[in-house]
N, C-alpha and C. Protein backbone atom coordinates (compact mmCIF):
# COMPACT_ATOMS: atom_id res chain seq x y z
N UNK A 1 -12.03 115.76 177.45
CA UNK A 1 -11.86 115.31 176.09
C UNK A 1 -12.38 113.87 176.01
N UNK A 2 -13.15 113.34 174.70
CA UNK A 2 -13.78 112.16 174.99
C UNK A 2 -13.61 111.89 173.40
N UNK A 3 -13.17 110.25 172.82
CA UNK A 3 -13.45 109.83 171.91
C UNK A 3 -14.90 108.70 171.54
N UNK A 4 -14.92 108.77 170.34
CA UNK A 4 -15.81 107.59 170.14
C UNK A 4 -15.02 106.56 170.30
N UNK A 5 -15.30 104.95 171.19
CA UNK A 5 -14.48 103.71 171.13
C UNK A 5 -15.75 102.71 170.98
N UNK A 6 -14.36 101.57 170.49
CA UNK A 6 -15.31 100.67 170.33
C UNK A 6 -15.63 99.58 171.57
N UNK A 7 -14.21 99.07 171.94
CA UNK A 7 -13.66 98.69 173.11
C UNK A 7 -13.07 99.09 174.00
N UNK A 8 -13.44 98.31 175.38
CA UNK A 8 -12.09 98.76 176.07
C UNK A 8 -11.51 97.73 177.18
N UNK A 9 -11.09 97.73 178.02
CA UNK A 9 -10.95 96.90 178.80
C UNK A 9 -11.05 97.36 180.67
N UNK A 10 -11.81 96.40 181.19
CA UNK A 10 -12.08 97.26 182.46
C UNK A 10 -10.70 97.07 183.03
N UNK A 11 -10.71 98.41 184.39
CA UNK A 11 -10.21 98.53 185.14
C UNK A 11 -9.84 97.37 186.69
N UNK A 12 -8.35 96.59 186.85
CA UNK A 12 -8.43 96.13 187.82
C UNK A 12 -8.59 96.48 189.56
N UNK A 13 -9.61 96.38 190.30
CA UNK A 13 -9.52 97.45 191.38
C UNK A 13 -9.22 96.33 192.81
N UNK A 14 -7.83 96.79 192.83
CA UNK A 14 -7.42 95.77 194.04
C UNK A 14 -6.96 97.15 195.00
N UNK A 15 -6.09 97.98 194.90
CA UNK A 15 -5.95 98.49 195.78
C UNK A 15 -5.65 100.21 195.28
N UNK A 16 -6.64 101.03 196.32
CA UNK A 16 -6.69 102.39 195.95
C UNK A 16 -5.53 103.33 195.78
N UNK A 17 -4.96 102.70 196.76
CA UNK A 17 -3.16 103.53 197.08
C UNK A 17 -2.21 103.40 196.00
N UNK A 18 -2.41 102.49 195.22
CA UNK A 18 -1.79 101.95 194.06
C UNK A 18 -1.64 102.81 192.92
N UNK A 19 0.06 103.50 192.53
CA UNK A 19 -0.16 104.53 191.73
C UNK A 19 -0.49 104.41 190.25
N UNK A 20 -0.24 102.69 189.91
CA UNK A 20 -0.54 102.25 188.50
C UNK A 20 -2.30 101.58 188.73
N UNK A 21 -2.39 102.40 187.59
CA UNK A 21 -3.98 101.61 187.06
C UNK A 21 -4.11 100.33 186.45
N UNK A 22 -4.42 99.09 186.36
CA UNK A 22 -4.03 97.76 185.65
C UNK A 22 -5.36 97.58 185.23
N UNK A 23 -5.45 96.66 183.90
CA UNK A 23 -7.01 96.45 183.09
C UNK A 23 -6.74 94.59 183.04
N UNK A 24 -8.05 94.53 183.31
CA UNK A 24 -8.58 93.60 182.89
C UNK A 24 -7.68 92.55 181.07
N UNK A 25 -7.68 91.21 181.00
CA UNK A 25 -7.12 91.00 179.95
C UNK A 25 -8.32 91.15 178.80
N UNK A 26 -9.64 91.34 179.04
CA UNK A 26 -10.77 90.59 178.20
C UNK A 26 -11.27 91.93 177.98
N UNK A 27 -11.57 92.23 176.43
CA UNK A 27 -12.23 93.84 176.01
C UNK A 27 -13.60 93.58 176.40
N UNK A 28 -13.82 94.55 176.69
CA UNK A 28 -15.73 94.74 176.63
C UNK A 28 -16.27 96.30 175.53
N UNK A 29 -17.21 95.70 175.16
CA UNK A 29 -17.57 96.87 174.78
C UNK A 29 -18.53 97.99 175.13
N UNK A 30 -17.89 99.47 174.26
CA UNK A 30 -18.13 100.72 175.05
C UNK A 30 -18.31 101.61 173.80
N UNK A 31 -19.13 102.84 174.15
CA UNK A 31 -19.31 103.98 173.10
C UNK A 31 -18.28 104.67 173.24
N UNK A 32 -17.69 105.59 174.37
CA UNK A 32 -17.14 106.44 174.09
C UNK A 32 -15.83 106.48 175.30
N UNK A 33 -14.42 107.44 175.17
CA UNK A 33 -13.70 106.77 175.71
C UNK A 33 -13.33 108.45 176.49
N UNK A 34 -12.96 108.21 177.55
CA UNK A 34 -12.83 108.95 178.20
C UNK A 34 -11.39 109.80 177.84
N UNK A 35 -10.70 110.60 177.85
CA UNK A 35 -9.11 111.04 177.51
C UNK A 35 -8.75 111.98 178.62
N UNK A 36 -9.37 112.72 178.81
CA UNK A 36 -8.98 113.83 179.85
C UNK A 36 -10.25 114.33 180.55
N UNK A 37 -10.40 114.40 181.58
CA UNK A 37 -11.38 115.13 182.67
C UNK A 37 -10.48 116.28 183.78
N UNK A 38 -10.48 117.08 183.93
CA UNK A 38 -10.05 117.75 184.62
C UNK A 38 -10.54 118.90 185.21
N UNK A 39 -10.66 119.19 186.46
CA UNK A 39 -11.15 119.98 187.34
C UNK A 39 -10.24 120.56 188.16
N UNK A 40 -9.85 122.32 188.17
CA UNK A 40 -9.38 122.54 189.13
C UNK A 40 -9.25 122.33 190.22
N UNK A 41 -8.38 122.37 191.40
CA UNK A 41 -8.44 122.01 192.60
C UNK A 41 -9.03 123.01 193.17
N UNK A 42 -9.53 124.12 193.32
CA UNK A 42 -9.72 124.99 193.82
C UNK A 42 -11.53 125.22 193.50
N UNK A 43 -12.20 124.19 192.50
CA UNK A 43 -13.31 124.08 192.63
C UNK A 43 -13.87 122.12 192.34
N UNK A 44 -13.26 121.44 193.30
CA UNK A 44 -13.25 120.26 193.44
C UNK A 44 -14.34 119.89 194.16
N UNK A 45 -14.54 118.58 194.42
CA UNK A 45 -16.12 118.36 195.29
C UNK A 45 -16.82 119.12 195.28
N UNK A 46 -17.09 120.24 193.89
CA UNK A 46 -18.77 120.57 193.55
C UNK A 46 -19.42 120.03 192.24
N UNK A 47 -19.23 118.77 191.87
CA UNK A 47 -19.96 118.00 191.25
C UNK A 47 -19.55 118.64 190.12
N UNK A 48 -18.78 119.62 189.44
CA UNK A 48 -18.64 120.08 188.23
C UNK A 48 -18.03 119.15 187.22
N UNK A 49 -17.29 118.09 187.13
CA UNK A 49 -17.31 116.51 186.65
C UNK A 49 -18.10 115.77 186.61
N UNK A 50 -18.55 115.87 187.28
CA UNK A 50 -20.05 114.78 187.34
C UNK A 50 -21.12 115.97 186.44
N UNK A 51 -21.02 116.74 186.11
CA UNK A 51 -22.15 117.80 185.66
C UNK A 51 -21.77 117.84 184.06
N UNK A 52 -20.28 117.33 184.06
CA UNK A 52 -19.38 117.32 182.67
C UNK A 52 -19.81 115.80 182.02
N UNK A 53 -19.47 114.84 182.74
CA UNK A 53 -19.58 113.42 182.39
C UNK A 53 -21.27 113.48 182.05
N UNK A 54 -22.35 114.01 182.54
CA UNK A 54 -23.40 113.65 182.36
C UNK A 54 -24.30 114.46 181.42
N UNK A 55 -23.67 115.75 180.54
CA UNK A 55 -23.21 116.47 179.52
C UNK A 55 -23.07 115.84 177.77
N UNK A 56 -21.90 115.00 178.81
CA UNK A 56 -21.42 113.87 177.98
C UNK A 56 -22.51 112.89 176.83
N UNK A 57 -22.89 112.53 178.61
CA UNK A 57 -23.62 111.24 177.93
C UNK A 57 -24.70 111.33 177.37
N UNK A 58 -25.31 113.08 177.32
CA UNK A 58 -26.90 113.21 177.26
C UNK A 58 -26.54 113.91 175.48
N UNK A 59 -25.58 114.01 175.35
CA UNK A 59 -25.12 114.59 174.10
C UNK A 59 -24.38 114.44 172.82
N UNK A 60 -23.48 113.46 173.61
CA UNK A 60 -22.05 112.76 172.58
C UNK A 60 -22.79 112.41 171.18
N UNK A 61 -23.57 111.64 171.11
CA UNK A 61 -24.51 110.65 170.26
C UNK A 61 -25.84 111.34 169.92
N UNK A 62 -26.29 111.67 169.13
CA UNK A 62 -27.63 112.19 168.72
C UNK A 62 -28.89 111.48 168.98
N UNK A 63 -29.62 111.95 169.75
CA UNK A 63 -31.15 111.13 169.93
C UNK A 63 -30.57 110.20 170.75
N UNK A 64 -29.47 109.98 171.48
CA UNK A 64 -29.23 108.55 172.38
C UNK A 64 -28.42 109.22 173.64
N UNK A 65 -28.83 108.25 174.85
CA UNK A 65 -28.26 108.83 175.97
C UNK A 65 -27.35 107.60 176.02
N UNK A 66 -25.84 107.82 176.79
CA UNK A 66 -24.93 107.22 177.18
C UNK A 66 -25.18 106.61 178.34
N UNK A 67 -25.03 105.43 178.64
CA UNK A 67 -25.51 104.73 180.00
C UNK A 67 -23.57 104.53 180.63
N UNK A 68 -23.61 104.50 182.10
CA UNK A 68 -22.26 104.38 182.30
C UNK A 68 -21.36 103.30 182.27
N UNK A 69 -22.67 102.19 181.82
CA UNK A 69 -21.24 100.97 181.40
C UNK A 69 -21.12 101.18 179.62
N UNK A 70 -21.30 101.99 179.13
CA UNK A 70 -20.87 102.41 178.11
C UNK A 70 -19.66 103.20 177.83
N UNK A 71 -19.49 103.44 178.77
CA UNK A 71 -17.66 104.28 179.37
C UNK A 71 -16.49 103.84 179.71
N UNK A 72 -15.67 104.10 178.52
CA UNK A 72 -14.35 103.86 178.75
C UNK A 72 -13.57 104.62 179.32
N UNK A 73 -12.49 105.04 180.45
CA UNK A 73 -11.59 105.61 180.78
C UNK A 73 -10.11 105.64 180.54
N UNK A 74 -9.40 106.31 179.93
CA UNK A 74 -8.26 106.23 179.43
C UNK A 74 -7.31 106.41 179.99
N UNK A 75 -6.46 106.01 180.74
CA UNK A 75 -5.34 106.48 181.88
C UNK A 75 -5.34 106.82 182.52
N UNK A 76 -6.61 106.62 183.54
CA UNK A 76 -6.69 107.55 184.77
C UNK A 76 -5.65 107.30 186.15
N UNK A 77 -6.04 108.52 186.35
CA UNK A 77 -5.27 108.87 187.69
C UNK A 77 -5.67 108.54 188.72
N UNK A 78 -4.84 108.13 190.02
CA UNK A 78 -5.68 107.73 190.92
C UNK A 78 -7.11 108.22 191.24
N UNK A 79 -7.04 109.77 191.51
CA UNK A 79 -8.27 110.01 191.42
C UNK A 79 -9.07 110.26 190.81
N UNK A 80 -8.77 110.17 189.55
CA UNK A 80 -9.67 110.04 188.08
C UNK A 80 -10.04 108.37 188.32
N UNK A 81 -9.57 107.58 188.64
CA UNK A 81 -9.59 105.80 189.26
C UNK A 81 -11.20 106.05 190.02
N UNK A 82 -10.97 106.69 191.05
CA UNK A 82 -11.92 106.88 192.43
C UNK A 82 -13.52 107.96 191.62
N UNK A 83 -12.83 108.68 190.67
CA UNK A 83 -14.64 109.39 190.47
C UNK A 83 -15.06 108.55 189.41
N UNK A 84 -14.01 107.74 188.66
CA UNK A 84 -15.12 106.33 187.94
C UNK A 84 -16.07 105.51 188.52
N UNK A 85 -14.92 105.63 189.57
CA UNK A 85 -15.56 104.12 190.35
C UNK A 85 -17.27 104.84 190.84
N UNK A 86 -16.89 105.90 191.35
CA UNK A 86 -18.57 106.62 192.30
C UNK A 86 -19.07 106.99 190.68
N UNK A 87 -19.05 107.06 189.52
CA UNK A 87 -19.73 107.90 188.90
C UNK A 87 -20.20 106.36 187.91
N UNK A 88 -19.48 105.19 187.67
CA UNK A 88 -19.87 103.73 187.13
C UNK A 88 -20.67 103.38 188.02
């Protein structure tokens, strides 16, 4: 699930183990905002997120491709944290 945004604020990345996500105090701006990504566990590490996110970006917007600092993420989970980080 993905909204249009205007802002957002980045992600602080001090430590991976860490079950809270913390942002940045300063907005930056972004097209579109991430809400939910989800992939079964049972078909995980076959790029089918990454095949979704890049879906995304080739489509959200008409005639315009999404670049990935144009991406906001909305509450992610640790490992929703970790496929930003490889997919930003």
């Amino acid at each position: 699930v993905c909204e249009p945004r205007m802002v957002a604020y980045c992600m602080k990345i001090d430590n991976d183990a860490c079950e809270n996500v913390e942002r940045e105090d300063t907005p930056q701006k972004c097209l579109i905002g991430i809400v939910k990504l989800w992939v079964h566990h049972k078909h995980r590490r076959k790029h089918i997120a990454t095949m979704l996110m890049d879906c995304i970006c080739q489509t959200f917007i008409y005639a315009h491709t999404i670049g990935t600092t144009d991406i906001a993420w909305c509450q992610p989970t640790n490992m929703g944290k970790q496929f930003a980080q490889k997919y930003c």
